[in-house]
C-alpha atoms as a PDB file:
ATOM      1  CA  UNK A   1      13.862  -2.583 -14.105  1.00  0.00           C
ATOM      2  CA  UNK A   2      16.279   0.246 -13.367  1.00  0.00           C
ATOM      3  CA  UNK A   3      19.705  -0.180 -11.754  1.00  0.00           C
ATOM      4  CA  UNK A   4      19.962   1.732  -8.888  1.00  0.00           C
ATOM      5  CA  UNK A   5      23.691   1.895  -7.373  1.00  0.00           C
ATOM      6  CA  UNK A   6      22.068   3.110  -3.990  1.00  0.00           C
ATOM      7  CA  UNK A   7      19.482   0.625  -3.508  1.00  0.00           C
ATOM      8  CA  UNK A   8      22.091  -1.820  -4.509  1.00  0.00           C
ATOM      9  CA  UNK A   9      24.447  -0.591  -1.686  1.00  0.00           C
ATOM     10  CA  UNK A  10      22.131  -0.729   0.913  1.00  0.00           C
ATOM     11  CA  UNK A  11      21.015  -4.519  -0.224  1.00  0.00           C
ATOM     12  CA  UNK A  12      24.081  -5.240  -0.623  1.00  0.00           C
ATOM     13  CA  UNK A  13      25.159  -3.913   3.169  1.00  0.00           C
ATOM     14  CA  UNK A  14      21.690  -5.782   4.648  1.00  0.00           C
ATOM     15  CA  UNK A  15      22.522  -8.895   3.273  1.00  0.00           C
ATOM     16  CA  UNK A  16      26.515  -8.713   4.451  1.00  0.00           C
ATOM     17  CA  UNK A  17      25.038  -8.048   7.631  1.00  0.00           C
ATOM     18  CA  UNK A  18      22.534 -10.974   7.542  1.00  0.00           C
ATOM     19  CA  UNK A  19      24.841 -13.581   6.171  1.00  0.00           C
ATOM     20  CA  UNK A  20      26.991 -12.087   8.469  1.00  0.00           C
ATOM     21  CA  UNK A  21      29.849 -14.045   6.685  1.00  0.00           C
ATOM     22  CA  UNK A  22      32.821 -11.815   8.772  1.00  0.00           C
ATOM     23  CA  UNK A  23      31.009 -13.090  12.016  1.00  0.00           C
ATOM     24  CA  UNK A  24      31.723 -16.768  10.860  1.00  0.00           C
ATOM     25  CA  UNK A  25      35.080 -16.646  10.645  1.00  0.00           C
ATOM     26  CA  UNK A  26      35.199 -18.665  13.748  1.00  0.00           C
ATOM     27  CA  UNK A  27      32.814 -21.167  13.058  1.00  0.00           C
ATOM     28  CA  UNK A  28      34.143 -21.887   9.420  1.00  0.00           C
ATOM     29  CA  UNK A  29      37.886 -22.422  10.811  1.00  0.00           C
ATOM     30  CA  UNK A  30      36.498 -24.300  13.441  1.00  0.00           C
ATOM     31  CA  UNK A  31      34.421 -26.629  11.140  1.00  0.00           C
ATOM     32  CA  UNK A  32      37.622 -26.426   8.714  1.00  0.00           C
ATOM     33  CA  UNK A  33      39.827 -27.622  11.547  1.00  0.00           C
ATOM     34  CA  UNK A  34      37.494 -30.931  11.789  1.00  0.00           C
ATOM     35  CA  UNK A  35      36.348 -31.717   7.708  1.00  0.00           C
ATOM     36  CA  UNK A  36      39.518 -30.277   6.443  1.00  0.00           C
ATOM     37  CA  UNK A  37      39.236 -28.589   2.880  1.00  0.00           C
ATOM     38  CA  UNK A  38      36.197 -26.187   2.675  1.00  0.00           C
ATOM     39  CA  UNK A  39      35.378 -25.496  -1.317  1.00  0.00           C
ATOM     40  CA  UNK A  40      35.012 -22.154  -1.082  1.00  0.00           C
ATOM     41  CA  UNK A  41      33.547 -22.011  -4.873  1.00  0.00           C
ATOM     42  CA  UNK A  42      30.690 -24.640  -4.217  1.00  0.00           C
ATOM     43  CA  UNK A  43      29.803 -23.351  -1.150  1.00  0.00           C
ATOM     44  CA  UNK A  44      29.359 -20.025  -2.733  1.00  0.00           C
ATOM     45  CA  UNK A  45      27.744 -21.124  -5.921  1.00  0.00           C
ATOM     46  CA  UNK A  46      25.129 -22.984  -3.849  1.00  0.00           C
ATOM     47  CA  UNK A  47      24.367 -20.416  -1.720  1.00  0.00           C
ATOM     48  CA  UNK A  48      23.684 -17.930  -4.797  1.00  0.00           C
ATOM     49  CA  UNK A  49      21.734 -20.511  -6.392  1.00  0.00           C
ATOM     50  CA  UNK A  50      19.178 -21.163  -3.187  1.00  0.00           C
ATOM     51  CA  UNK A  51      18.983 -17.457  -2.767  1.00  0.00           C
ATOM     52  CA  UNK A  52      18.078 -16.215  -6.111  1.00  0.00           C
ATOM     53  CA  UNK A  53      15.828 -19.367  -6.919  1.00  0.00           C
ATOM     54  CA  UNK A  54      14.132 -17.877  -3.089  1.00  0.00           C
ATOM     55  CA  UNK A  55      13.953 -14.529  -4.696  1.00  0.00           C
ATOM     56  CA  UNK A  56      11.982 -15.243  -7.743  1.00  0.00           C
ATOM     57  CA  UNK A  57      10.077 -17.854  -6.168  1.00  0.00           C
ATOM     58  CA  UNK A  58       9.576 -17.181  -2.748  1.00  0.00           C
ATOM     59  CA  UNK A  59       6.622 -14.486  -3.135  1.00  0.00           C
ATOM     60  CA  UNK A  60       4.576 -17.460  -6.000  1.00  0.00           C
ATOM     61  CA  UNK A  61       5.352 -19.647  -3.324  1.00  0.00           C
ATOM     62  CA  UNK A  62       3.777 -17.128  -0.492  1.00  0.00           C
ATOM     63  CA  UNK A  63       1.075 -16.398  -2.438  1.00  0.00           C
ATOM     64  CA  UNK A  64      -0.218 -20.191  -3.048  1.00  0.00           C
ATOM     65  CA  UNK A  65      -0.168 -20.815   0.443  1.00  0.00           C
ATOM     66  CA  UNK A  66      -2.321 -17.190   0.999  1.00  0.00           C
ATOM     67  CA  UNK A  67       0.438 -14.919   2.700  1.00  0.00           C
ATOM     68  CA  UNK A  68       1.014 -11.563   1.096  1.00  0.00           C
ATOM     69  CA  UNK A  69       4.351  -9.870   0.676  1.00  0.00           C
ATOM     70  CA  UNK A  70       3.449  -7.079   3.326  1.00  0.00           C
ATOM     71  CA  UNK A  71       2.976  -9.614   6.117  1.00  0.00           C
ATOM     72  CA  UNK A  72       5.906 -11.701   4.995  1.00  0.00           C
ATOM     73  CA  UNK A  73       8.102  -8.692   5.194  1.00  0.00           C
ATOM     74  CA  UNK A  74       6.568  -7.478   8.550  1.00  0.00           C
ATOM     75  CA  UNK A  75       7.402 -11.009   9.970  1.00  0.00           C
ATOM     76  CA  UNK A  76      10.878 -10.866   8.343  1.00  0.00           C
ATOM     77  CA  UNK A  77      11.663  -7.541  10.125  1.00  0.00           C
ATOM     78  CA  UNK A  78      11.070  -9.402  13.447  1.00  0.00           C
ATOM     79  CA  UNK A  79      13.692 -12.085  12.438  1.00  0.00           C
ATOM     80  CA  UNK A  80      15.999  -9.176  11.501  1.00  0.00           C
ATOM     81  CA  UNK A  81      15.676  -7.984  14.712  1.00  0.00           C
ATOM     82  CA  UNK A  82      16.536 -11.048  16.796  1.00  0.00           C
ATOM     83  CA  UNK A  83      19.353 -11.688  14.222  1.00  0.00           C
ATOM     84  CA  UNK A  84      20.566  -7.851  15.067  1.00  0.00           C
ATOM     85  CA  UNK A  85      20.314  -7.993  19.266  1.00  0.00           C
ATOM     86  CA  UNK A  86      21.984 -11.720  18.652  1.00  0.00           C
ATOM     87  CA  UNK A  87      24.846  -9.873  16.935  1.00  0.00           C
ATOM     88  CA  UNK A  88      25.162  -6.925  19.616  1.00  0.00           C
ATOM     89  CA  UNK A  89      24.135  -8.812  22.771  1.00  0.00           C
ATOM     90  CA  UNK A  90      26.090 -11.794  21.656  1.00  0.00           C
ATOM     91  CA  UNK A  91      23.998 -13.966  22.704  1.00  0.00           C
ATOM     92  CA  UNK A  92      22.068 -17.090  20.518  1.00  0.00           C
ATOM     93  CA  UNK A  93      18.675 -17.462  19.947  1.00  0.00           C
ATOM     94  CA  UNK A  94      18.577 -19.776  17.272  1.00  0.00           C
ATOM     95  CA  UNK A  95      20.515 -23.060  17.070  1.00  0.00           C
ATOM     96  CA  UNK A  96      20.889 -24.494  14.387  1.00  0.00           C
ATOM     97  CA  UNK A  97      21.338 -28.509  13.655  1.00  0.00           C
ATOM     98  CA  UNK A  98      25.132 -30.107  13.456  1.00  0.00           C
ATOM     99  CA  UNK A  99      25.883 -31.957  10.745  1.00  0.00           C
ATOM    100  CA  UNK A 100      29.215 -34.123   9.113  1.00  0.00           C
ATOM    101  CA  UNK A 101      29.411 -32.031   5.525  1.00  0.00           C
ATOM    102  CA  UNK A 102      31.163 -29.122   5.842  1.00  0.00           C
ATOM    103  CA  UNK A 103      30.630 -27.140   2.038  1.00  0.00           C
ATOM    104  CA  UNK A 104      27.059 -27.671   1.281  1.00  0.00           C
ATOM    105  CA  UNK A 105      25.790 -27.907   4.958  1.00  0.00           C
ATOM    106  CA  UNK A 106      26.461 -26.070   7.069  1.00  0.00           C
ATOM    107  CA  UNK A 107      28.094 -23.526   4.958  1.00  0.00           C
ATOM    108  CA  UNK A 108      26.224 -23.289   1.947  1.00  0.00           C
ATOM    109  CA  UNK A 109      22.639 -23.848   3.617  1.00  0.00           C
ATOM    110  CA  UNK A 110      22.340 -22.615   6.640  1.00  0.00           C
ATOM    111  CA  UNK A 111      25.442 -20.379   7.495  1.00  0.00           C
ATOM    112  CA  UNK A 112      25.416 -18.861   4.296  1.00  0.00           C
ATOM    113  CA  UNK A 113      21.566 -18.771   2.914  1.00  0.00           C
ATOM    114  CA  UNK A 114      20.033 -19.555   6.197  1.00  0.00           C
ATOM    115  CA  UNK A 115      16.713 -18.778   7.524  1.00  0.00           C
ATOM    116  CA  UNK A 116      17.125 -15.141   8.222  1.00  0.00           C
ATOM    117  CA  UNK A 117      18.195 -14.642   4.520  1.00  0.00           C
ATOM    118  CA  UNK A 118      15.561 -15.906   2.670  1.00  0.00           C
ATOM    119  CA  UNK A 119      13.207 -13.639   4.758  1.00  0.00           C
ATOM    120  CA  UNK A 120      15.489 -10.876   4.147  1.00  0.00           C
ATOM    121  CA  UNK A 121      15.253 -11.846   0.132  1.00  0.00           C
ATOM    122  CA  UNK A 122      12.020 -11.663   0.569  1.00  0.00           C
ATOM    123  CA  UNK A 123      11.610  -8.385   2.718  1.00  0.00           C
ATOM    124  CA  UNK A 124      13.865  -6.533   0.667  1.00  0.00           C
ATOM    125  CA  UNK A 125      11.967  -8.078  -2.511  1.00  0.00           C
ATOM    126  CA  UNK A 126       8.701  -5.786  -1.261  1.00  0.00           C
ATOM    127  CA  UNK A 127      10.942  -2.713  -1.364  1.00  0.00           C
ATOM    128  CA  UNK A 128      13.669  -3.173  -4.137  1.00  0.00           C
ATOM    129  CA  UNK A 129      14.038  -3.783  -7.360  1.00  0.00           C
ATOM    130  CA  UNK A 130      14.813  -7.026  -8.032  1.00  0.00           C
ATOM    131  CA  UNK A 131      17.510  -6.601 -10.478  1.00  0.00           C
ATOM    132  CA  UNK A 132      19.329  -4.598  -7.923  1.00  0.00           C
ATOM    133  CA  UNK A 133      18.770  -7.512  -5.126  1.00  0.00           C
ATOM    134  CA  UNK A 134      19.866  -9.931  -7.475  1.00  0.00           C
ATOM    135  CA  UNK A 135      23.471  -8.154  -8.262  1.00  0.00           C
ATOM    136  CA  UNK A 136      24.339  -7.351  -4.408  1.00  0.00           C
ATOM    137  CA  UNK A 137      23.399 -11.246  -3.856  1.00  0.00           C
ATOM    138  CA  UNK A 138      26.646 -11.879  -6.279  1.00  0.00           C
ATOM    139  CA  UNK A 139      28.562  -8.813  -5.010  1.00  0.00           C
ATOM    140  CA  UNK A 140      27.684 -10.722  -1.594  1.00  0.00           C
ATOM    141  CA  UNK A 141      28.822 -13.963  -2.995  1.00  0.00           C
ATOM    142  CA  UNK A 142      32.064 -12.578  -4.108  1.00  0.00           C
ATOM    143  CA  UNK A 143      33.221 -11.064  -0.406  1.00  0.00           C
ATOM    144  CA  UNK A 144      31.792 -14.854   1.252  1.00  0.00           C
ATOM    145  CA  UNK A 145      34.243 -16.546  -1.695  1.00  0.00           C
ATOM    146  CA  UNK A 146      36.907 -14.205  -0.657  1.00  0.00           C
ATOM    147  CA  UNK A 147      36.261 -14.399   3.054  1.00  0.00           C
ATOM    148  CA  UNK A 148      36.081 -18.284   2.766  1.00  0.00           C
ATOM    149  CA  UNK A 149      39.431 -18.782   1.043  1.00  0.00           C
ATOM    150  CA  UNK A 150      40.873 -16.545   3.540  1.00  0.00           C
ATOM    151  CA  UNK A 151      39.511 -17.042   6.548  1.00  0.00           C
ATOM    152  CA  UNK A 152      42.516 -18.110   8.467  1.00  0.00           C
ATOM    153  CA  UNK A 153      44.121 -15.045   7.184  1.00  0.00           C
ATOM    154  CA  UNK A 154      41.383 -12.677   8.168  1.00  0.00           C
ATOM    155  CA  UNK A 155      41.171 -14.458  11.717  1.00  0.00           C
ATOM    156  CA  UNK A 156      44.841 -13.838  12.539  1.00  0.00           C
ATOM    157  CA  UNK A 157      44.622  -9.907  11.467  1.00  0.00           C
ATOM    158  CA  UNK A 158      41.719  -9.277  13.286  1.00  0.00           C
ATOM    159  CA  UNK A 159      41.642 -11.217  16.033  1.00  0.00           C
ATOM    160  CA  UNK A 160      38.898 -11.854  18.525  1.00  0.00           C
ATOM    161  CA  UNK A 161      38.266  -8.318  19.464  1.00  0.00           C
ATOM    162  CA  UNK A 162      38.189  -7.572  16.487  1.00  0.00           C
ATOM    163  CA  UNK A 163      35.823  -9.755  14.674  1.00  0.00           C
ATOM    164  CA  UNK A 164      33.623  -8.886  17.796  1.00  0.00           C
ATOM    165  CA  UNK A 165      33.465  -5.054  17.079  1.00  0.00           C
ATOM    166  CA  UNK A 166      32.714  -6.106  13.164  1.00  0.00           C
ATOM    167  CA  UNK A 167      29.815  -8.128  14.356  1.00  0.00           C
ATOM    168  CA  UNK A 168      28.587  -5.697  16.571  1.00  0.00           C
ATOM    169  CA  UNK A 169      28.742  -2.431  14.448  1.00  0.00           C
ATOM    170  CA  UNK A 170      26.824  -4.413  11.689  1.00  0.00           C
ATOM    171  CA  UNK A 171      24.167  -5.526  14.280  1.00  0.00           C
ATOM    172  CA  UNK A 172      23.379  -1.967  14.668  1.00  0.00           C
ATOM    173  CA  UNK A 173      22.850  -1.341  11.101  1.00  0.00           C
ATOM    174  CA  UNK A 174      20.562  -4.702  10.770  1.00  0.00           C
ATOM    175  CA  UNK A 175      18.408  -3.421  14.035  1.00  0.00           C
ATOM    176  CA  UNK A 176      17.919   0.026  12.460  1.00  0.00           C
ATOM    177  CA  UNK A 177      16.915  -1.674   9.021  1.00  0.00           C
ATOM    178  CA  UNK A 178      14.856  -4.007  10.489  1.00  0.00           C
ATOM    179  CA  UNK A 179      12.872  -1.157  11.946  1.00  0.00           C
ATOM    180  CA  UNK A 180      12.752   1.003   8.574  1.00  0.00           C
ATOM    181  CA  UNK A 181      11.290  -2.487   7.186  1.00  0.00           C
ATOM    182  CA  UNK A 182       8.749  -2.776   9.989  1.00  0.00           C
ATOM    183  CA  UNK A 183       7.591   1.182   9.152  1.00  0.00           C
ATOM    184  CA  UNK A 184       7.709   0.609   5.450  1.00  0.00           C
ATOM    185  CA  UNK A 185       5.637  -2.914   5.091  1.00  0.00           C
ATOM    186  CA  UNK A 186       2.762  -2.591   8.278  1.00  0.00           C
ATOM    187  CA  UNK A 187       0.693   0.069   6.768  1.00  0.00           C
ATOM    188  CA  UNK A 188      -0.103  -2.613   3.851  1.00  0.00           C
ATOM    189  CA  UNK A 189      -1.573  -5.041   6.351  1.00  0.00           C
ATOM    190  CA  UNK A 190      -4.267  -2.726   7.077  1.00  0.00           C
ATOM    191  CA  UNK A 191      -5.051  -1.608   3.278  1.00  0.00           C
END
């Protein structure tokens, strides 16, 4: 394993766009405005551990059910690509499920490490080293902690707009990766 400062930057800047945790502001002061006190360090710790737990056994757990990494990062860059034209359309695809905890769930699991991430672990796995993955997942962890205890501060300094042009700039960058990770993983379904 070699650390990589690049490949670690553009992990790093796929999964901020996934997890998409400036995008949430609203939703996390709105679900703070009806639990009350969000722990910002469980909610973060949880979400590391489900996503590097994922990482290492994600692909063991592909492989026992016959699914190679190839076609799990080919389907991944489809669900990067709905995530991206949700982001820069604005519109929602995907619901998910409402439900009375505010730290764990939703945050945590699936706001945080949601659906889209663990296929982007994954995708990203078949690419990247996975010492670099796993140190932008706690550089990741770090800005969601930081965005989490501040998120009534960031809110009021960007406002709506913009939070909005945030979201949308970063949907770009998810659409073009998810097409670099559709070019890089189809040839090895046909090897």
């Amino acid at each position: 394993m070699e650390l990589d400062f690049k490949e670690i930057a553009t992990v790093g800047m796929v999964l901020f766009a996934v997890i998409d945790i400036v995008g949430t502001i609203p939703i996390i002061v709105d679900l703070r405005n009806k639990h009350g006190h969000i722990e910002s360090e469980k909610a973060s710790l949880v979400a590391g551990f489900i996503m590097i737990v994922f990482l290492f056994i994600g692909e063991k757990f592909l492989n026992l059910i016959g699914i190679d990494v190839h076609s799990f990062a080919v389907a991944g860059s489809f669900v990067l690509f709905f995530i991206a034209l949700e982001m820069i359309l604005g519109i929602r695809l995907y619901r998910d499920e409402d439900t009375g905890s505010a730290s764990i769930v939703p945050i945590a699991f699936p706001i945080i490490a949601g659906t889209g991430t663990m296929t982007t672990l994954l995708s990203l796995k078949a690419q990247y080293q996975t010492l670099n993955i796993v140190i932008a997942i706690i550089l990741n962890l770090i800005v969601v902690y930081i965005v989490l205890k501040s998120s009534a501060k960031i809110e009021k300094m960007l406002g709506k707009n913009g939070l909005g042009v945030i979201r949308k700039a970063f949907g770009v960058v998810l659409l073009a990766i998810a097409v670099k990770l559709f070019a890089a993983n189809v040839k090895g379904l046909f090897v």
